[in-house]
Protein backbone atom coordinates (compact mmCIF):
# COMPACT_ATOMS: atom_id res chain seq x y z
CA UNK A 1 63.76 25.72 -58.19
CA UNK A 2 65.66 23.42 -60.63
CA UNK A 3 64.37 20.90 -62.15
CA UNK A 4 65.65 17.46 -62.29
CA UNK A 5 64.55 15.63 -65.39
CA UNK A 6 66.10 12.13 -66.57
CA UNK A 7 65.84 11.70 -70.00
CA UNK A 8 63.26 8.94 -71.11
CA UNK A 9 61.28 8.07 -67.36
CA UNK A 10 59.17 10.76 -66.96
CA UNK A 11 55.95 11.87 -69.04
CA UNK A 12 55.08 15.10 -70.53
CA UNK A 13 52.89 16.27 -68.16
CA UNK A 14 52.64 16.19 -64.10
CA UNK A 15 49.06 14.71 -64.88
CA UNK A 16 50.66 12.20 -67.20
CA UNK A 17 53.49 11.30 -64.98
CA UNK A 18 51.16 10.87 -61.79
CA UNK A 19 49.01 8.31 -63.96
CA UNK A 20 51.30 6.21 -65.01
CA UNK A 21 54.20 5.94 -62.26
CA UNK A 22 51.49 5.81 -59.40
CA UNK A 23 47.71 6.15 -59.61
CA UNK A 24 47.52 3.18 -62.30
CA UNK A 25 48.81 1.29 -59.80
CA UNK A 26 46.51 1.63 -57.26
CA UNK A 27 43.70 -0.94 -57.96
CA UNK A 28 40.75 0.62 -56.58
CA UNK A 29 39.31 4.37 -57.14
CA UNK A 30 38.77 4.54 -53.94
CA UNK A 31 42.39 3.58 -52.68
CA UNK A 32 43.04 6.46 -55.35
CA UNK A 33 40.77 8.77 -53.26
CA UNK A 34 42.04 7.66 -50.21
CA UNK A 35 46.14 8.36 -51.54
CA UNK A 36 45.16 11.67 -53.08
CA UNK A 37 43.82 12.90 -50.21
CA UNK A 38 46.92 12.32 -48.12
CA UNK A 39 48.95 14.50 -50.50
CA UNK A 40 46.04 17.29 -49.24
CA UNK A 41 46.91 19.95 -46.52
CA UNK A 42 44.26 19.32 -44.19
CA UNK A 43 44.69 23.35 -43.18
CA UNK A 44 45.09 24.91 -46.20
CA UNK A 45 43.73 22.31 -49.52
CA UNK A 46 47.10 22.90 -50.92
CA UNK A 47 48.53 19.67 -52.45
CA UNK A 48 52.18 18.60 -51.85
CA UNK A 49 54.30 16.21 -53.78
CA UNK A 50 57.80 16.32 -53.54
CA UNK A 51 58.60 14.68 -56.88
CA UNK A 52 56.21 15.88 -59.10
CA UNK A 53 57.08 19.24 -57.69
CA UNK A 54 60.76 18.52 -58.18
CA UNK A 55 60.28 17.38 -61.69
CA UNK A 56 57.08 20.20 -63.17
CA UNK A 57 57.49 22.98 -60.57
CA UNK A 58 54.51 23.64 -57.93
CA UNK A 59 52.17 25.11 -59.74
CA UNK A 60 51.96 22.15 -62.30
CA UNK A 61 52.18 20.03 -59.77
CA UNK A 62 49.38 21.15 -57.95
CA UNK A 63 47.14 21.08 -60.98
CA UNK A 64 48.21 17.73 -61.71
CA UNK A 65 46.88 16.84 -57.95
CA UNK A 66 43.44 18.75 -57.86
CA UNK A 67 42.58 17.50 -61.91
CA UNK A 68 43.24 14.30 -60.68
CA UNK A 69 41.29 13.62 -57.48
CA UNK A 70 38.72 15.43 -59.62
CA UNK A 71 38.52 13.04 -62.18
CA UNK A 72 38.46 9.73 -59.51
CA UNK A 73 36.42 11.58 -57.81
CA UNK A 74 34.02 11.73 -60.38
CA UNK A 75 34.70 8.34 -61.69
CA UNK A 76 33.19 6.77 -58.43
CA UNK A 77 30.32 9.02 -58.55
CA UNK A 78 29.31 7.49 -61.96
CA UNK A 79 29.51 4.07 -60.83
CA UNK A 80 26.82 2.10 -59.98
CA UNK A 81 26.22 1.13 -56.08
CA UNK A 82 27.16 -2.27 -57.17
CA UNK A 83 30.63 -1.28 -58.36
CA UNK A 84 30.71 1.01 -55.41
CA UNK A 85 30.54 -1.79 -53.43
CA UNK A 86 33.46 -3.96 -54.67
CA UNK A 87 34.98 -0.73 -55.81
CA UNK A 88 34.94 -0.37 -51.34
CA UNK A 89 35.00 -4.33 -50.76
CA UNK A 90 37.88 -4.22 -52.50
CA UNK A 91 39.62 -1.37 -50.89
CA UNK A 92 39.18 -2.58 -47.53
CA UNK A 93 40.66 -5.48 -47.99
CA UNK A 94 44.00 -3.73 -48.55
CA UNK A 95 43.86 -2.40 -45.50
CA UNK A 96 44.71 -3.83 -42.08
CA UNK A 97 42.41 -5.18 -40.36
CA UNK A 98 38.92 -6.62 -39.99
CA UNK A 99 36.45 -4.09 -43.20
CA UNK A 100 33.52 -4.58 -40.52
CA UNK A 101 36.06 -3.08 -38.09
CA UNK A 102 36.93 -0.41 -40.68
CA UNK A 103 33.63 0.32 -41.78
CA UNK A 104 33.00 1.09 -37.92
CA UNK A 105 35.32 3.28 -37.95
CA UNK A 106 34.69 5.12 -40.88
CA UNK A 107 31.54 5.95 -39.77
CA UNK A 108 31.78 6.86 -36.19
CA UNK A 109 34.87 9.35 -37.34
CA UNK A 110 33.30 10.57 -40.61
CA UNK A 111 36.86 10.69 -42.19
CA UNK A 112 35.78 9.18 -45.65
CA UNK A 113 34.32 12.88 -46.09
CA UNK A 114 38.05 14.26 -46.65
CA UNK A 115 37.87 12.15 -49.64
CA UNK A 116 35.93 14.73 -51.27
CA UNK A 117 37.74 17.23 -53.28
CA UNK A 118 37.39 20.76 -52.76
CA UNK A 119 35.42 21.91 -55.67
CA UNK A 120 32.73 19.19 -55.79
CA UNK A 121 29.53 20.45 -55.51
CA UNK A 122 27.00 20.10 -52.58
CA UNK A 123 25.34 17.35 -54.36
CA UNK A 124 28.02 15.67 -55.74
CA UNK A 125 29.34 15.89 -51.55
CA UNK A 126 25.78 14.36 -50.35
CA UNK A 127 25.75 11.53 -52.71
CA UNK A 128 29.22 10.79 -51.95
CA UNK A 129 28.74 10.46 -48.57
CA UNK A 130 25.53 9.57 -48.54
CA UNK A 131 26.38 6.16 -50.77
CA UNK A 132 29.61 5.76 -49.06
CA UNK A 133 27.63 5.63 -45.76
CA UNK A 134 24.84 2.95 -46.85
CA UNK A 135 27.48 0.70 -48.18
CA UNK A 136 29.94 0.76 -45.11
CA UNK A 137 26.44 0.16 -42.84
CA UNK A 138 26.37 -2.91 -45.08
CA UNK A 139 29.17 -4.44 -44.55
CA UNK A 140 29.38 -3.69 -40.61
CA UNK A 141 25.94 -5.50 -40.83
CA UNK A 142 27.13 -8.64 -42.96
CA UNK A 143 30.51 -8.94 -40.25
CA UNK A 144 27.61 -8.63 -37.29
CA UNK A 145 25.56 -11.55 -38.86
CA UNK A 146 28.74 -13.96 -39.00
């Protein structure tokens, strides 16, 4: 496949690219979660992106993809549940819609659990989910109260 590569915009590497033309501009870990996650076959784990696959080839490409919703992945683990919380708070309200709404449907559908990448391990999964889970029950509580 040929590779298209205008002189001066692009980064060395897919990884590098990624960064700076989109993830750095998503304000949230989460939200970067949430967008890496839609460039995930739900069937297969494979990760597609037309442009970064135009511009490094598939394989790097891929990489790039997986190395990176490893390493926001991991970065939200390490937070604290405080800056899980507006890390989430924060998220939601970039979304459509009332967050207690969202958080109701988050949890009745489970599909915050696609956010986890595929090599995480089972107790990197649990707390994930497990925090994730408490939080959103927190803020469908707070919208109940008002």
């Amino acid at each position: 496949m040929p590779r298209f590569k205008p002189k001066g915009t692009l980064e060395q590497s897919a990884s590098g690219d990624l960064w700076k033309h989109t993830l750095s501009r998503i304000p949230t870990v989460l939200g970067r979660l949430a967008y890496l996650t839609s460039l995930r076959d739900p069937n297969s784990g494979t990760y597609r992106h037309h442009g970064l696959t135009t511009m490094f080839g598939r394989d790097e490409s891929i990489k790039a993809l997986r190395s990176s919703h490893e390493e926001a992945f991991t970065e939200w683990l390490g937070f604290s549940l405080k800056e899980k919380y507006a890390d989430l708070d924060h998220y939601l309200e970039s979304i459509e819609g009332p967050r207690e709404s969202i958080a109701e449907h988050w949890l009745n559908t489970a599909s915050y659990r696609a956010f986890v990448p595929g090599a995480a391990k089972e107790f990197e999964r649990e707390l994930f989910c497990t925090d994730l889970e408490n939080l959103l029950a927190a803020i469908r509580t707070a919208g109940a109260r008002n």
